[in-house]
N, C-alpha and C. Protein backbone atom coordinates (compact mmCIF):
# COMPACT_ATOMS: atom_id res chain seq x y z
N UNK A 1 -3.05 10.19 -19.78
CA UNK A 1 -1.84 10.21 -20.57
C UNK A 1 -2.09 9.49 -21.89
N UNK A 2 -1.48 10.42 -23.01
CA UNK A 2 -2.14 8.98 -24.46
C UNK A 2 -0.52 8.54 -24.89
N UNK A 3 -0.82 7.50 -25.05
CA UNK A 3 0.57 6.71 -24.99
C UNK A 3 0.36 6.26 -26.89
N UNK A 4 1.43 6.60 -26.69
CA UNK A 4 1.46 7.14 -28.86
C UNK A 4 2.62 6.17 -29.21
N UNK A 5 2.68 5.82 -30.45
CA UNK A 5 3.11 4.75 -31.17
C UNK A 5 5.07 4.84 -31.06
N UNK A 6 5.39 5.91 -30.41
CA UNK A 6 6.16 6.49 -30.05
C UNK A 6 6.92 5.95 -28.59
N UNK A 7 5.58 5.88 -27.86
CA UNK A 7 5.74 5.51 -26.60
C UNK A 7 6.28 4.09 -26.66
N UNK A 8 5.34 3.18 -27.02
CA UNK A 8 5.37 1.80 -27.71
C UNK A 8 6.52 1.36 -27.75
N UNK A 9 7.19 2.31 -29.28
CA UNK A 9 8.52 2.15 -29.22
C UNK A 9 9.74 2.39 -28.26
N UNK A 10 9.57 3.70 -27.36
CA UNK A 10 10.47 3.64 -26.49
C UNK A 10 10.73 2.44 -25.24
N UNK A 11 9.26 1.59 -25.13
CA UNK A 11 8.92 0.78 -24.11
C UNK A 11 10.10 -0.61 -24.65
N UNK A 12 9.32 -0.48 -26.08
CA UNK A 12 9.58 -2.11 -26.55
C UNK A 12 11.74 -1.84 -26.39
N UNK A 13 12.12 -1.10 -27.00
CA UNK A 13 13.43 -0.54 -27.00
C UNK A 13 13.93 -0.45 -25.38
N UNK A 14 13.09 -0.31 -24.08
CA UNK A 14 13.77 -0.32 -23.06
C UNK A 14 13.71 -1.56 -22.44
N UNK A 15 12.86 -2.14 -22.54
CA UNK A 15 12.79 -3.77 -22.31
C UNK A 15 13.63 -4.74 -22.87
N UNK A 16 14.37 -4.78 -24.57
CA UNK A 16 15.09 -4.54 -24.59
C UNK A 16 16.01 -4.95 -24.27
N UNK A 17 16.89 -3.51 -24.37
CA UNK A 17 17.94 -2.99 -23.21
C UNK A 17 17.72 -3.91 -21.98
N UNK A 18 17.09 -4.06 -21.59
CA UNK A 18 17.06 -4.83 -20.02
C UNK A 18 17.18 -6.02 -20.26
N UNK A 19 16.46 -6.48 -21.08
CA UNK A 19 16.40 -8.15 -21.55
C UNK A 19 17.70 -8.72 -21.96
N UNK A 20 18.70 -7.53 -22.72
CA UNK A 20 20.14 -7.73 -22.73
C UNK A 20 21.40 -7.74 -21.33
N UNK A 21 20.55 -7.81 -20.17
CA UNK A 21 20.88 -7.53 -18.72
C UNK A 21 20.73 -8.47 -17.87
N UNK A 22 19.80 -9.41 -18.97
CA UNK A 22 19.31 -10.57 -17.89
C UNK A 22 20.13 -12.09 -17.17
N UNK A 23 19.84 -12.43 -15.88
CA UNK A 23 20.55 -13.39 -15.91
C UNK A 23 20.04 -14.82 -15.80
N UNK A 24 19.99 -15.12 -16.70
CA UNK A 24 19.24 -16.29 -16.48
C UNK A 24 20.06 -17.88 -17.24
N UNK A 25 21.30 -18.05 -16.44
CA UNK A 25 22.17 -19.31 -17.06
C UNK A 25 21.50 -20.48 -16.54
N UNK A 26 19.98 -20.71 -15.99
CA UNK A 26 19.65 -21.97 -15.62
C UNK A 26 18.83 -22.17 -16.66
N UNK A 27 17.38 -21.26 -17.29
CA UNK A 27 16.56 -21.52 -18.38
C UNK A 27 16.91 -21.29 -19.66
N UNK A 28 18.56 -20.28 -20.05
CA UNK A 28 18.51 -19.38 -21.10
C UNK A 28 17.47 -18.72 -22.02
N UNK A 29 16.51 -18.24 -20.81
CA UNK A 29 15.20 -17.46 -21.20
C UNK A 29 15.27 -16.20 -21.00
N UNK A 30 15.91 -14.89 -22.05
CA UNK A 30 16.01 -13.86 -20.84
C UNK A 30 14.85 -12.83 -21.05
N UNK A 31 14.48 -12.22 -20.44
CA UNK A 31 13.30 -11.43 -20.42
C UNK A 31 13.17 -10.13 -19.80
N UNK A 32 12.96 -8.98 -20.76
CA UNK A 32 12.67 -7.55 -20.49
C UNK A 32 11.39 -6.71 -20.08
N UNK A 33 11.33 -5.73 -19.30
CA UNK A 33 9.90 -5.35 -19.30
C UNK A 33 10.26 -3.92 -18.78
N UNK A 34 9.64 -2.90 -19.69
CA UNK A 34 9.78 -1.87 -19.52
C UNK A 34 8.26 -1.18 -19.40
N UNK A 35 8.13 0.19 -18.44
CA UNK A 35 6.85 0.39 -18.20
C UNK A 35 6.75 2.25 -18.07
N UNK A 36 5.59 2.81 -18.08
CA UNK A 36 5.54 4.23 -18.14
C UNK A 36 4.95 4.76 -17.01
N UNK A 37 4.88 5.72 -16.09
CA UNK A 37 4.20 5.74 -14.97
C UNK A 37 3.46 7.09 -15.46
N UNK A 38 2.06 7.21 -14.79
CA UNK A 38 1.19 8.23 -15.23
C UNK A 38 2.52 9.75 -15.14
N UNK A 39 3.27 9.67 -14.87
CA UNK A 39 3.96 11.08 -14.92
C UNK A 39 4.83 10.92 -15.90
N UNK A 40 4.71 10.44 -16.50
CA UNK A 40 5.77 9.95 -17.58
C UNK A 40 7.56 9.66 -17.81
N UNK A 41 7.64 9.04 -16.46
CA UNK A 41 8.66 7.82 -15.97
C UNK A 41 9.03 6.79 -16.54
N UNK A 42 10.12 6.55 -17.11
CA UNK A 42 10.23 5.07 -17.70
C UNK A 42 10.98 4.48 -16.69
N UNK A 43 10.24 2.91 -16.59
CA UNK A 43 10.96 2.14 -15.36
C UNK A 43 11.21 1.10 -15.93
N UNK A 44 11.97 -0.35 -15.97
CA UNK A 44 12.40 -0.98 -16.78
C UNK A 44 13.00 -2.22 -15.37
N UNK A 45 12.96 -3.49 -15.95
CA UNK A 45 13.36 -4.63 -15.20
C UNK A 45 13.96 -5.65 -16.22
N UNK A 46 14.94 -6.49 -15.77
CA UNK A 46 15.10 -8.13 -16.23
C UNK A 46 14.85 -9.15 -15.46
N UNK A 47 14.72 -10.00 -15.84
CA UNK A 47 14.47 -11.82 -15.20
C UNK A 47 15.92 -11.89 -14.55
N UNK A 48 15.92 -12.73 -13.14
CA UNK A 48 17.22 -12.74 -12.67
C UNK A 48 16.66 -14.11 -11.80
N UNK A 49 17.66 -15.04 -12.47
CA UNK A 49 17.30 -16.35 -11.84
C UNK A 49 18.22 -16.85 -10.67
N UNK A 50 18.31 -17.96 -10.35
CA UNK A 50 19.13 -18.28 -9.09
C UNK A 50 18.86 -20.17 -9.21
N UNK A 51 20.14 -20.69 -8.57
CA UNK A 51 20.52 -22.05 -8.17
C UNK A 51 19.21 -22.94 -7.75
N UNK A 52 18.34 -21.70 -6.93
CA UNK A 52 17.14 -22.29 -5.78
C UNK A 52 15.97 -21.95 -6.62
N UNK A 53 15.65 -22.31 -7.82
CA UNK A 53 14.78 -21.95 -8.85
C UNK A 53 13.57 -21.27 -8.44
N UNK A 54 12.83 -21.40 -7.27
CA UNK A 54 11.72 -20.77 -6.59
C UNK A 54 11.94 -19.39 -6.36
N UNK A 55 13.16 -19.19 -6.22
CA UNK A 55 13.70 -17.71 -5.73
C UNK A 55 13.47 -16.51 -7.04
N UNK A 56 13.74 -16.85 -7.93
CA UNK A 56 14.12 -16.37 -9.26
C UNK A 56 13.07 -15.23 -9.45
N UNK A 57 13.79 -14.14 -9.91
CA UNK A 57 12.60 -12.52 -9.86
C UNK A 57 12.34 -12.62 -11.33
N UNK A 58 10.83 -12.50 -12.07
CA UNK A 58 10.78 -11.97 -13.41
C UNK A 58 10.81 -10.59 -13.50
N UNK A 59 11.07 -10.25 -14.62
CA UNK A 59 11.44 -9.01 -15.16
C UNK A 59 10.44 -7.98 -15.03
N UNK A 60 9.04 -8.55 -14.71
CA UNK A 60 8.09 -7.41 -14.36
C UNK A 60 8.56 -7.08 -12.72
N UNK A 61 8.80 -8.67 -12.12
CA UNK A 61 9.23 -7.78 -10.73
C UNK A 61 10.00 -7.08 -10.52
N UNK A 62 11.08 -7.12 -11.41
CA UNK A 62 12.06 -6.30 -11.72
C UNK A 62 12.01 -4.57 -11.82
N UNK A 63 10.86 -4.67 -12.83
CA UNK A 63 10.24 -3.55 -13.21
C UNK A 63 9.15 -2.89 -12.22
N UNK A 64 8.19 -3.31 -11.10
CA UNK A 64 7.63 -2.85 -10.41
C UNK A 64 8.76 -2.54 -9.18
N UNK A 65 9.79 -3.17 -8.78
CA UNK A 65 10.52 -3.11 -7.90
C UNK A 65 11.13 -1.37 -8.56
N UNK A 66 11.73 -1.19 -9.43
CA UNK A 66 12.58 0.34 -9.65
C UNK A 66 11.44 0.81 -9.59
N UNK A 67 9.94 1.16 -10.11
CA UNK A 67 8.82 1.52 -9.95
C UNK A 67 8.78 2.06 -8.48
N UNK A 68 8.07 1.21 -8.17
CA UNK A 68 7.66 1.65 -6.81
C UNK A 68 9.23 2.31 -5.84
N UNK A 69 10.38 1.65 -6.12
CA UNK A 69 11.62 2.43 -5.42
C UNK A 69 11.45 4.03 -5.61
N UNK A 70 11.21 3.97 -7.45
CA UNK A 70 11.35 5.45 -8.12
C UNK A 70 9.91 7.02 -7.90
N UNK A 71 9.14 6.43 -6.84
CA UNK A 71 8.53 6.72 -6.19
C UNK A 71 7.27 6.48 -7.47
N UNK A 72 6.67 6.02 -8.09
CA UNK A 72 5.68 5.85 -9.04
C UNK A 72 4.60 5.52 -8.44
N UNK A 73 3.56 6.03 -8.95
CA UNK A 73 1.97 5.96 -7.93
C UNK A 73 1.22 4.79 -9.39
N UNK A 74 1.42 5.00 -10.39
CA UNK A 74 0.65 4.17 -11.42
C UNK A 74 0.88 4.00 -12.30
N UNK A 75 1.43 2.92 -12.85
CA UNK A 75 1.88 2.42 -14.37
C UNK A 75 0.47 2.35 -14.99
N UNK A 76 0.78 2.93 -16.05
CA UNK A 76 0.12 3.36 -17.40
C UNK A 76 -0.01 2.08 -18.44
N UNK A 77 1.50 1.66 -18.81
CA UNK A 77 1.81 1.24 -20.15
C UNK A 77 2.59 0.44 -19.84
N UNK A 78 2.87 -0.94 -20.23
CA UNK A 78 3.98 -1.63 -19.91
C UNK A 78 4.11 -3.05 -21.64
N UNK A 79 5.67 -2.93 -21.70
CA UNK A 79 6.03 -3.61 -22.69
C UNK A 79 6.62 -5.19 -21.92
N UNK A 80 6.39 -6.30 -22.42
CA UNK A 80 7.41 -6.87 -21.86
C UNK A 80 8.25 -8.08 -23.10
N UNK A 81 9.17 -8.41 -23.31
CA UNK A 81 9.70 -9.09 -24.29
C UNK A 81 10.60 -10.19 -24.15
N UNK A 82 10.80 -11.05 -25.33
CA UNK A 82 11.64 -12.39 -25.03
C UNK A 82 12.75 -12.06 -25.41
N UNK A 83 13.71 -13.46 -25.69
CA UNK A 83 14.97 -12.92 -26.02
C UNK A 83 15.13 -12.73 -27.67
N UNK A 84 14.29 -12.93 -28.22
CA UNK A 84 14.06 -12.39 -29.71
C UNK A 84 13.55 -11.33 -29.75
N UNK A 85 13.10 -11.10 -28.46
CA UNK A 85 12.98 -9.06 -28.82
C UNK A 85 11.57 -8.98 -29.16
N UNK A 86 10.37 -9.94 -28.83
CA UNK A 86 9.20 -10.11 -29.65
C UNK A 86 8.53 -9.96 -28.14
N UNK A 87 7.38 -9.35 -28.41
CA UNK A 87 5.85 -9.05 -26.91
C UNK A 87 6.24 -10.84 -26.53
N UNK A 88 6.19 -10.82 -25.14
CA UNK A 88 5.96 -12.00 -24.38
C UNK A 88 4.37 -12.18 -23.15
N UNK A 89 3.71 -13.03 -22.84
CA UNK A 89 2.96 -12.56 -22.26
C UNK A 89 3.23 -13.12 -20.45
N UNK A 90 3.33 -12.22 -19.54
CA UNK A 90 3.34 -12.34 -18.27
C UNK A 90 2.93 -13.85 -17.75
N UNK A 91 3.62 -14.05 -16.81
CA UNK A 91 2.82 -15.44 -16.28
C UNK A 91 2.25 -14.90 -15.02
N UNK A 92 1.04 -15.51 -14.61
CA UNK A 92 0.01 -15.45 -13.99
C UNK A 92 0.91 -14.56 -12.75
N UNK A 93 1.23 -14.65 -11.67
CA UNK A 93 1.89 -13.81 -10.91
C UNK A 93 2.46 -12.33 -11.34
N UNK A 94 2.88 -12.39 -12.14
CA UNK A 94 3.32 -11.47 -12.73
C UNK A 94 1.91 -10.50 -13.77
N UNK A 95 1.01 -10.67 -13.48
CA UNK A 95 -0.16 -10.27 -14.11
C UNK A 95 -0.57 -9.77 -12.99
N UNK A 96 -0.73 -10.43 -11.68
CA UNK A 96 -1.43 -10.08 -10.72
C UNK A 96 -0.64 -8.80 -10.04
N UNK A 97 1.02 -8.86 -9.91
CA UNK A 97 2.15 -7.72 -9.46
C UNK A 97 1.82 -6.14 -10.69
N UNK A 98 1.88 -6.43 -11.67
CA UNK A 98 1.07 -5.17 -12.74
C UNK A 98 -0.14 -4.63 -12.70
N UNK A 99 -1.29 -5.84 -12.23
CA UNK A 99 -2.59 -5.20 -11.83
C UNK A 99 -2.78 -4.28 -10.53
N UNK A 100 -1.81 -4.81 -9.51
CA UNK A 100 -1.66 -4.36 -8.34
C UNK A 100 -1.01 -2.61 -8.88
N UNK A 101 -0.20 -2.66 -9.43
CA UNK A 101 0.17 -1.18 -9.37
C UNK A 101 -0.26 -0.11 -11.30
N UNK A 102 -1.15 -0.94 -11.78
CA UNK A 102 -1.65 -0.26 -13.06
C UNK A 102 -2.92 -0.33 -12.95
N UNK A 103 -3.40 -1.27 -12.22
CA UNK A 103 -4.88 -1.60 -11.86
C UNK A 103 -5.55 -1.97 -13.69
N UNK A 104 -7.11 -1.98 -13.88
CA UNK A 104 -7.11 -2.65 -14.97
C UNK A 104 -7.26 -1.66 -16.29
N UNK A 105 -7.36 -0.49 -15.75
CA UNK A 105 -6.64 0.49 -17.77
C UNK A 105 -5.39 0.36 -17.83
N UNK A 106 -4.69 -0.38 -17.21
CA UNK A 106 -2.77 -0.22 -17.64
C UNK A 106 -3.15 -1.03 -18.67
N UNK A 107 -2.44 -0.62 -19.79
CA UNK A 107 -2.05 -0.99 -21.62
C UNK A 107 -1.14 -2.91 -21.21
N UNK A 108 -0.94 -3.21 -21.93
CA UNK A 108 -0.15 -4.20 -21.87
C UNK A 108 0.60 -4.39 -23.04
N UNK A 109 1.69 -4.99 -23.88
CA UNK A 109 1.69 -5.26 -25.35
C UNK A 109 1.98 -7.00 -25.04
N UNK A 110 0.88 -6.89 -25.67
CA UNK A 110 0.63 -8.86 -25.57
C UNK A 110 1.58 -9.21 -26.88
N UNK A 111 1.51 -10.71 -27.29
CA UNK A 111 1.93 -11.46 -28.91
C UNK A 111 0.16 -10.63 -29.63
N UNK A 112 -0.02 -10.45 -28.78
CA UNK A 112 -1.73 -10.03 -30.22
C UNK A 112 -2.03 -8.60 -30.15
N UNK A 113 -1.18 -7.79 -29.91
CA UNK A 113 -1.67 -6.44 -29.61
C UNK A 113 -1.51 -6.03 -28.14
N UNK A 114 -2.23 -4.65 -28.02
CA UNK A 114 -2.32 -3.50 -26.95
C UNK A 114 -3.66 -4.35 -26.28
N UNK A 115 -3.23 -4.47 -25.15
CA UNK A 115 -4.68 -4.76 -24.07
C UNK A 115 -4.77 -4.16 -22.91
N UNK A 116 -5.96 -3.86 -22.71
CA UNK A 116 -5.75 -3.44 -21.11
C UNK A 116 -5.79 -4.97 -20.17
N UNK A 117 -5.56 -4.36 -19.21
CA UNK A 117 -5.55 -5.49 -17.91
C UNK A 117 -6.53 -6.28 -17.74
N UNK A 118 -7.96 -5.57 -17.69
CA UNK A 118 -8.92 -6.06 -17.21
C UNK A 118 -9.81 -6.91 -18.58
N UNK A 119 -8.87 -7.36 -19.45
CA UNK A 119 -8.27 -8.55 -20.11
C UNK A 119 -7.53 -9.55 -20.28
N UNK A 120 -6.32 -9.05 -19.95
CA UNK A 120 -5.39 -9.80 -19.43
C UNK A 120 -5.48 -10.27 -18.78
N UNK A 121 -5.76 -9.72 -17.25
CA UNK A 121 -6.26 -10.74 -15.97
C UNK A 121 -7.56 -10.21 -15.73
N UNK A 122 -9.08 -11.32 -16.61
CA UNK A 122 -10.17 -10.92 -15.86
C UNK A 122 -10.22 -11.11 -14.68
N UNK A 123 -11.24 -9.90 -13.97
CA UNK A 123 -11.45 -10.69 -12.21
C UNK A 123 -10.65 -9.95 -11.26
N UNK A 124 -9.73 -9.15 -12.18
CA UNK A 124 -7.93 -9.33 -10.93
C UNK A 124 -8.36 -8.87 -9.64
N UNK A 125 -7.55 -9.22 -8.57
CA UNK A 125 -7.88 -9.17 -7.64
C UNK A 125 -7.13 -7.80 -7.30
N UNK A 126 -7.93 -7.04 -6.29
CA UNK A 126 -6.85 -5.55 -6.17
C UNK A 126 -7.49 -5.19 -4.53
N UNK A 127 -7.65 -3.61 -4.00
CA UNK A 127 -7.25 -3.49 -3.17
C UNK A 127 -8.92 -3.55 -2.53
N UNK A 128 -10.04 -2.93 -3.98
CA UNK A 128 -11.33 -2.63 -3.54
C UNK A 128 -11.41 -4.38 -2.41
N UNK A 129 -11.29 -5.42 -3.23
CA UNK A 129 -11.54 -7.03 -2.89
C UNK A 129 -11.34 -6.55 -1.39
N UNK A 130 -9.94 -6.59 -0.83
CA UNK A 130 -9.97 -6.22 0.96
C UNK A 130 -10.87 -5.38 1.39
N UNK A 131 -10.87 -4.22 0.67
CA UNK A 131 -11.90 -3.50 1.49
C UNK A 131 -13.72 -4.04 1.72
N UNK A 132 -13.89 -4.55 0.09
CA UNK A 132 -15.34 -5.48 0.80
C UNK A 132 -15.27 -6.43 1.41
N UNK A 133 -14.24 -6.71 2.41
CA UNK A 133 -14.37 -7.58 3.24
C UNK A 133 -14.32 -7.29 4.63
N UNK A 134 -15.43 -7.66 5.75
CA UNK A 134 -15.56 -6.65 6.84
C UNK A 134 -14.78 -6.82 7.68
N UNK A 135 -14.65 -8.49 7.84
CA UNK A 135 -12.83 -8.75 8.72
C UNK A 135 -11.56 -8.37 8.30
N UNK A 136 -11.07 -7.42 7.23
CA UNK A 136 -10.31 -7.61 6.39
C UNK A 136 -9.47 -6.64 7.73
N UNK A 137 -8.18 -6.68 7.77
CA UNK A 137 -7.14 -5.59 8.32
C UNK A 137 -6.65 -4.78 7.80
N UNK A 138 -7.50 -4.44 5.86
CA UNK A 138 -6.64 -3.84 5.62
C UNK A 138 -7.43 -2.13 5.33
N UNK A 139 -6.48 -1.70 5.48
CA UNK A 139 -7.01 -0.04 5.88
C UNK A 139 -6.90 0.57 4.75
N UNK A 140 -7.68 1.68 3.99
CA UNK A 140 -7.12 2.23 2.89
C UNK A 140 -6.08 3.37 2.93
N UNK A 141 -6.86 4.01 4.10
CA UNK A 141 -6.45 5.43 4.97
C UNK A 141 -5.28 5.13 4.73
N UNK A 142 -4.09 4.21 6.15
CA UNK A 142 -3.16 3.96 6.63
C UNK A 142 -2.20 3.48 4.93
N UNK A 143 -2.98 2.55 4.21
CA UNK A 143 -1.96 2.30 3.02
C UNK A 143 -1.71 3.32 2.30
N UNK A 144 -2.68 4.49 2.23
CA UNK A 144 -2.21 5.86 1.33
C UNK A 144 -0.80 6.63 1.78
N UNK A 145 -1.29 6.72 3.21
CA UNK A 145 -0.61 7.47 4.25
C UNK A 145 0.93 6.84 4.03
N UNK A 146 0.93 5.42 4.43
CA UNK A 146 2.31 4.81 4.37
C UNK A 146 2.83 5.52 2.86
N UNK A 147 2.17 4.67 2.15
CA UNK A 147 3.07 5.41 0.58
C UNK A 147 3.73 5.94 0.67
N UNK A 148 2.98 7.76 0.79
CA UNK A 148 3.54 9.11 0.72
C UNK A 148 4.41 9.09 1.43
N UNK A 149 4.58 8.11 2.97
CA UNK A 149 5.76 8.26 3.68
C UNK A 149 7.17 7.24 3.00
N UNK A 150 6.67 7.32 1.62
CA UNK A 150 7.45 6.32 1.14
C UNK A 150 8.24 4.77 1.64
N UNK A 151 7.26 4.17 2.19
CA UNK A 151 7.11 2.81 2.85
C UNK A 151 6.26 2.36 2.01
N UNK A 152 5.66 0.74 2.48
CA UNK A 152 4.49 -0.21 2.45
C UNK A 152 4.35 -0.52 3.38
N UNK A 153 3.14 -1.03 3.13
CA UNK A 153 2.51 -2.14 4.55
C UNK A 153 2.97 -3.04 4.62
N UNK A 154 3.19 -3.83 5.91
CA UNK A 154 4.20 -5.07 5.49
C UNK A 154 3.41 -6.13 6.06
């Protein structure tokens, strides 16, 4: 998919929109993140905080959560922004939840430009890591399979 200056804009514009959605009356930090899925899906999240500060979803989880609901196999492209409307960059968890479902050619828009992942988070850890591991439980077969049955592994 070539994701055109076009795209960019529709991302940065739906993040956004979301970032104007956000709830966050404990940090007044609010935060948007909008994303493209190889079929060309726009999925979109906000930051939604809570009393019990540990609890609190960022806006990428936000955004992988309608993702993966909206049946999406692979984010492409993802914008994410502050409340000035300016590229923000993911915090570490939230790097690792995007690598998991863009793996490391998903685009990013950092404060410095377009990056792929496997910049953003060198190293990231993903699904090959379980499989070279010979004790590992985790199956590739069975996680494909679940997908399509529109589940996860739990």
């Amino acid at each position: 998919m070539n994701i055109t200056t076009e795209t960019w804009t529709k991302l940065h514009d739906l993040a956004v929109e979301a970032m104007r959605t956000a709830y966050c009356p404990y940090s007044g930090y609010p935060v948007g993140a909008a994303g493209i899925a190889e079929d060309g899906t726009y999925y979109s999240g906000c930051n939604i905080e809570n009393a019990g500060y540990g609890v609190g979803l960022c806006a990428e989880c936000g955004l992988v959560s309608a993702f993966v609901r909206g049946g999406g196999h692979r984010l492409v492209a993802v914008a994410c922004v502050n409340g000035n409307s300016e590229p923000v960059v993911p915090c570490g968890r939230c790097r690792q939840v995007l690598y998991e479902h863009g793996g490391p050619d998903m685009l990013l828009a950092m404060p410095a430009g377009i990056m792929p992942m496997s910049d953003v988070l060198p190293y990231g850890f993903g699904q090959n890591d379980l499989e070279d591991v010979a004790t590992s439980t985790f199956k590739p077969a069975e996680a494909a399979a679940n997908t399509e049955e529109g589940g996860r592994d739990e």
